[in-house]
Protein backbone atom coordinates (compact mmCIF):
# COMPACT_ATOMS: atom_id res chain seq x y z
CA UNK A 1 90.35 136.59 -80.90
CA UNK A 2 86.66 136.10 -81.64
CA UNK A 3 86.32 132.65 -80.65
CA UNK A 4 84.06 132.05 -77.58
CA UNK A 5 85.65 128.85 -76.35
CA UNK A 6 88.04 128.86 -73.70
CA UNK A 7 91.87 129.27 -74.25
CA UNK A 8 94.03 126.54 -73.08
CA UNK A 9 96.35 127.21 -70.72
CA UNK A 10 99.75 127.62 -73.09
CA UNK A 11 97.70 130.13 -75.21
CA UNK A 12 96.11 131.47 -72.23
CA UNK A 13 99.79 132.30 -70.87
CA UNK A 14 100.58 133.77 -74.38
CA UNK A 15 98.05 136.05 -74.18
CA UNK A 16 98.39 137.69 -71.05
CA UNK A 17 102.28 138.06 -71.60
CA UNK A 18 101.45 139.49 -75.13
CA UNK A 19 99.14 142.12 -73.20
CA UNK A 20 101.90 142.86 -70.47
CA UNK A 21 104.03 143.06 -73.03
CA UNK A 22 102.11 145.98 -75.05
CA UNK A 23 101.44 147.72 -71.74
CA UNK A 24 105.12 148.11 -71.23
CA UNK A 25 106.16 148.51 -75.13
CA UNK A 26 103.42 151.13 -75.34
CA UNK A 27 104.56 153.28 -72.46
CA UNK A 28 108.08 153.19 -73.29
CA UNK A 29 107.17 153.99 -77.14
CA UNK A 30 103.80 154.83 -78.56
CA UNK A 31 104.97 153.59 -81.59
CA UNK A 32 105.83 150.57 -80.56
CA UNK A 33 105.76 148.04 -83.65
CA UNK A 34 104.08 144.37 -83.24
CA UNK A 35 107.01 142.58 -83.80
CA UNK A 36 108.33 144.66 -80.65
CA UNK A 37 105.59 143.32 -78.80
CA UNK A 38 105.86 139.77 -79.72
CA UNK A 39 109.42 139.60 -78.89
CA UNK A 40 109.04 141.17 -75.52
CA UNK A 41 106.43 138.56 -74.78
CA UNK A 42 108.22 135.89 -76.48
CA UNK A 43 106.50 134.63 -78.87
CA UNK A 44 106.44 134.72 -82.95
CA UNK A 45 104.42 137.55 -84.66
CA UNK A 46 102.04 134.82 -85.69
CA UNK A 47 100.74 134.41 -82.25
CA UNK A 48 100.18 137.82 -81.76
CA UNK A 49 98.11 138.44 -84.47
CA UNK A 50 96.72 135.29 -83.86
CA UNK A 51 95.06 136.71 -80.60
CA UNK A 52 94.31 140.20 -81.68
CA UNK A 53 94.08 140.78 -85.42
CA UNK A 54 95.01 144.07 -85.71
CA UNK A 55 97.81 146.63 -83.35
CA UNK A 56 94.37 148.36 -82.66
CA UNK A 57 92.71 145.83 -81.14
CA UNK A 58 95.86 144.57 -78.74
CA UNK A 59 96.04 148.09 -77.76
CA UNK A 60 92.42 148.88 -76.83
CA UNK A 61 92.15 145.38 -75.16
CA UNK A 62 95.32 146.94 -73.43
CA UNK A 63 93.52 150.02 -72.41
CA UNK A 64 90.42 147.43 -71.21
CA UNK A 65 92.12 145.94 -69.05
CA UNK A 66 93.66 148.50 -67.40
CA UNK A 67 90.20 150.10 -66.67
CA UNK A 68 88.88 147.09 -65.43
CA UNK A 69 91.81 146.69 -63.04
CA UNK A 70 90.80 150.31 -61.98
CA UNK A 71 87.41 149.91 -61.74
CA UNK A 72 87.68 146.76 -59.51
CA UNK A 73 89.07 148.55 -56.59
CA UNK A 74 86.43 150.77 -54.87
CA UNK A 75 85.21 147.52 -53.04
CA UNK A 76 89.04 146.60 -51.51
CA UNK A 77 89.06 150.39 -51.32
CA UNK A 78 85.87 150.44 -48.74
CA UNK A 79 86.89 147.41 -46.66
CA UNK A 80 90.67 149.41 -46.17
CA UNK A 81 89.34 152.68 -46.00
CA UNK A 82 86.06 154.71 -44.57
CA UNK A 83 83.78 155.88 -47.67
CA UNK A 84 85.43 159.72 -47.88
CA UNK A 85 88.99 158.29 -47.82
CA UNK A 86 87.98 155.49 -50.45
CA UNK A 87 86.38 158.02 -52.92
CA UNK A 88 89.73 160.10 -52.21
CA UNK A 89 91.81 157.04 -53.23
CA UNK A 90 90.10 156.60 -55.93
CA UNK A 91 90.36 159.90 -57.83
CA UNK A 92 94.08 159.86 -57.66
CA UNK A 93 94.16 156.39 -59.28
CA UNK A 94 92.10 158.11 -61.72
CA UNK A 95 94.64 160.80 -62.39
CA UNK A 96 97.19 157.74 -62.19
CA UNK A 97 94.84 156.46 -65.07
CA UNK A 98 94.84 159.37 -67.31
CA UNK A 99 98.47 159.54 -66.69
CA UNK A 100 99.14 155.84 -68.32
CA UNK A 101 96.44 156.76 -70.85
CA UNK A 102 98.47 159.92 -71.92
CA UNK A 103 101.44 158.07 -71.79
CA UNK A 104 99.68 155.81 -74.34
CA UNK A 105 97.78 158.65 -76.01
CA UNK A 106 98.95 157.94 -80.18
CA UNK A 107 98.65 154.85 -79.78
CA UNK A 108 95.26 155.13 -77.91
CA UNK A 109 94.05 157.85 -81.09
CA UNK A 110 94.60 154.85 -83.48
CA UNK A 111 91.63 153.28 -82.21
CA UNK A 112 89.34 156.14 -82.37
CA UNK A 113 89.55 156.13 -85.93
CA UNK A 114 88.13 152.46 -85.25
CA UNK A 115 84.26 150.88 -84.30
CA UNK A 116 85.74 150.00 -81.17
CA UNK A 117 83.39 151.27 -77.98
CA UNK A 118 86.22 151.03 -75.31
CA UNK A 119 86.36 154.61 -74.43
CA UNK A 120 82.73 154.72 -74.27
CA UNK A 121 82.31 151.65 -72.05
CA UNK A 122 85.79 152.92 -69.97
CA UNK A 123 83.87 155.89 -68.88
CA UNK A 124 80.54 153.84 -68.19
CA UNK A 125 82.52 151.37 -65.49
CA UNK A 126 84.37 154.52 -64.35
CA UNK A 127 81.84 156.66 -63.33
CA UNK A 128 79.88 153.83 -62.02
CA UNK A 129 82.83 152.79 -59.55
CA UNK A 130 82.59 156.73 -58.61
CA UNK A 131 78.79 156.06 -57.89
CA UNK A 132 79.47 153.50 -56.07
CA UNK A 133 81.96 155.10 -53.54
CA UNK A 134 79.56 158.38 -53.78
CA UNK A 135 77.20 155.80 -52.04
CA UNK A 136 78.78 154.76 -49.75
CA UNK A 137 80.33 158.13 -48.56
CA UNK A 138 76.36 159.60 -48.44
CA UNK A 139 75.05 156.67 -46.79
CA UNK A 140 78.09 157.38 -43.71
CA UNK A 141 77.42 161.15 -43.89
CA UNK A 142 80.52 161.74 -44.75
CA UNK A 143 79.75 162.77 -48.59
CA UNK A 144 77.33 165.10 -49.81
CA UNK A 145 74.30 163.76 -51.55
CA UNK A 146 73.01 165.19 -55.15
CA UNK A 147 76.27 164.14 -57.56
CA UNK A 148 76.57 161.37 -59.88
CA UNK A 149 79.67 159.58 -61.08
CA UNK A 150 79.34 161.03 -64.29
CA UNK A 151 79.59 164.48 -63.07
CA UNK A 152 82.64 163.86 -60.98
CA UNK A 153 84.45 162.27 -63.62
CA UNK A 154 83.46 165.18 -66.30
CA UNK A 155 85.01 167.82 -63.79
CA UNK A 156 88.34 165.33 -63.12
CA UNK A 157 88.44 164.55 -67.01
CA UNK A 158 88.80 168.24 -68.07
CA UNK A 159 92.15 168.75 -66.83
CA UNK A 160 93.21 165.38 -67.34
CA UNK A 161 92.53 165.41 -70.91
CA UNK A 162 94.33 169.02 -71.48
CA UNK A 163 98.25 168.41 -73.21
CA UNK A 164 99.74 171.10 -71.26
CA UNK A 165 102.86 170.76 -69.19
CA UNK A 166 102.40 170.16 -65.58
CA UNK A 167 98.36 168.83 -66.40
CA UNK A 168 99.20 166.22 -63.58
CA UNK A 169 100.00 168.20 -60.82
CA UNK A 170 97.17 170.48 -61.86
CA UNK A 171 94.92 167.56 -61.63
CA UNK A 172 96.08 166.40 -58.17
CA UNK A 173 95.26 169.98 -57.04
CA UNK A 174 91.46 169.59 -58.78
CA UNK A 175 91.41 166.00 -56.59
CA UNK A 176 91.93 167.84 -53.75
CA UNK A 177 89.19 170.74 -54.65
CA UNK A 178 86.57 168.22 -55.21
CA UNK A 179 87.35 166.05 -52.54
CA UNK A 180 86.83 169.20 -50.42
CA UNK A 181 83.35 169.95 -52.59
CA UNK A 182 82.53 166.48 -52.24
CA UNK A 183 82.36 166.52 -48.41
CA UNK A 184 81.37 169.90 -47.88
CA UNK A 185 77.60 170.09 -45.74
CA UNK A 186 77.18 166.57 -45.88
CA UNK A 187 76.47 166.01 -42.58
CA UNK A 188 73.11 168.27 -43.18
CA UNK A 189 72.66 167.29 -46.96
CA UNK A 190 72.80 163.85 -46.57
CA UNK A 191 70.59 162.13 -49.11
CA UNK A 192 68.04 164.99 -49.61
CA UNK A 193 69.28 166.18 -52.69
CA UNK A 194 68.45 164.29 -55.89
CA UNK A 195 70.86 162.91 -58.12
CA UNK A 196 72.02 164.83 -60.85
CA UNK A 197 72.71 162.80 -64.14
């Protein structure tokens, strides 16, 4: 919808239940047609499109909010957990991610033959809530210093973006290597190392 104004509040409850909707249509079926969608969320076909003009653009706001959702929870992460166990956390949601992404994946290529900048600006506010916990673990001593968010989530993204079978348990055992890399010296790196970008 490109209007700036504010929804009111029926069409404001139409539009989240058309993007729950598509989350679960999606994952059950990639191919998942609009009319599928609307009738999930209850609504006519007219209100769907009258939110998001194309299936493209309900999925990728789809895919939006699901990163924003994941990129909102290093700071509850950090008031739950000490900065190592928070950073920890947080790479298995991003497997979690990938996971839902794959599970999503045709539906997600549709928009790549698109303008759209959502994967770009996905991995921006990802590797910027991995800089943030990075932080955080330096600052306690309990993460080594020198690595950037973008680094971390280029190493996690390889395997999770391979179409093998078993990529997910592959990528909880590549968690568990770079958690391991992550915290290794840091007591006597600490912050002496500059960032790499």
């Amino acid at each position: 919808m490109s209007s700036s104004r504010p929804l009111r509040a029926d069409a404001r409850r139409n539009r989240e239940a058309l993007l729950v909707a598509a989350r679960e249509a999606l994952l059950a079926d990639e191919d998942a047609h609009v009319e599928e969608i609307a009738r999930r969320a209850g609504v006519a076909v007219g209100t769907l499109y009258r939110h998001f003009e194309t299936r493209e653009a309900l999925v990728a706001e789809v895919y939006r909010q699901e990163v924003a959702e994941l990129c909102a929870t290093p700071a509850r992460l950090l008031t739950q957990h000490a900065p190592d166990e928070a950073l920890r956390t947080f790479l298995l949601l991003l497997v979690e991610h990938a996971a839902v992404g794959r599970g999503m994946g045709e539906a997600l290529e549709s928009i790549m033959a698109t303008d759209s900048p959502v994967f770009d600006d996905a991995r921006d506010e990802m590797a910027s809530a991995l800089d943030e916990l990075l932080a955080a673990g330096v600052a306690a001593g309990l993460v080594r210093g020198g690595m950037s968010g973008r680094v971390v989530l280029r190493a996690l993204g390889g395997i999770c973006g391979l179409r093998a079978k078993g990529w997910k348990d592959d990528a909880l055992r590549i968690v568990t290597i770079l958690y391991d890399g992550l915290r290794y010296g840091a007591a006597k790196r600490g912050q002496e190392v500059e960032v790499e970008r």
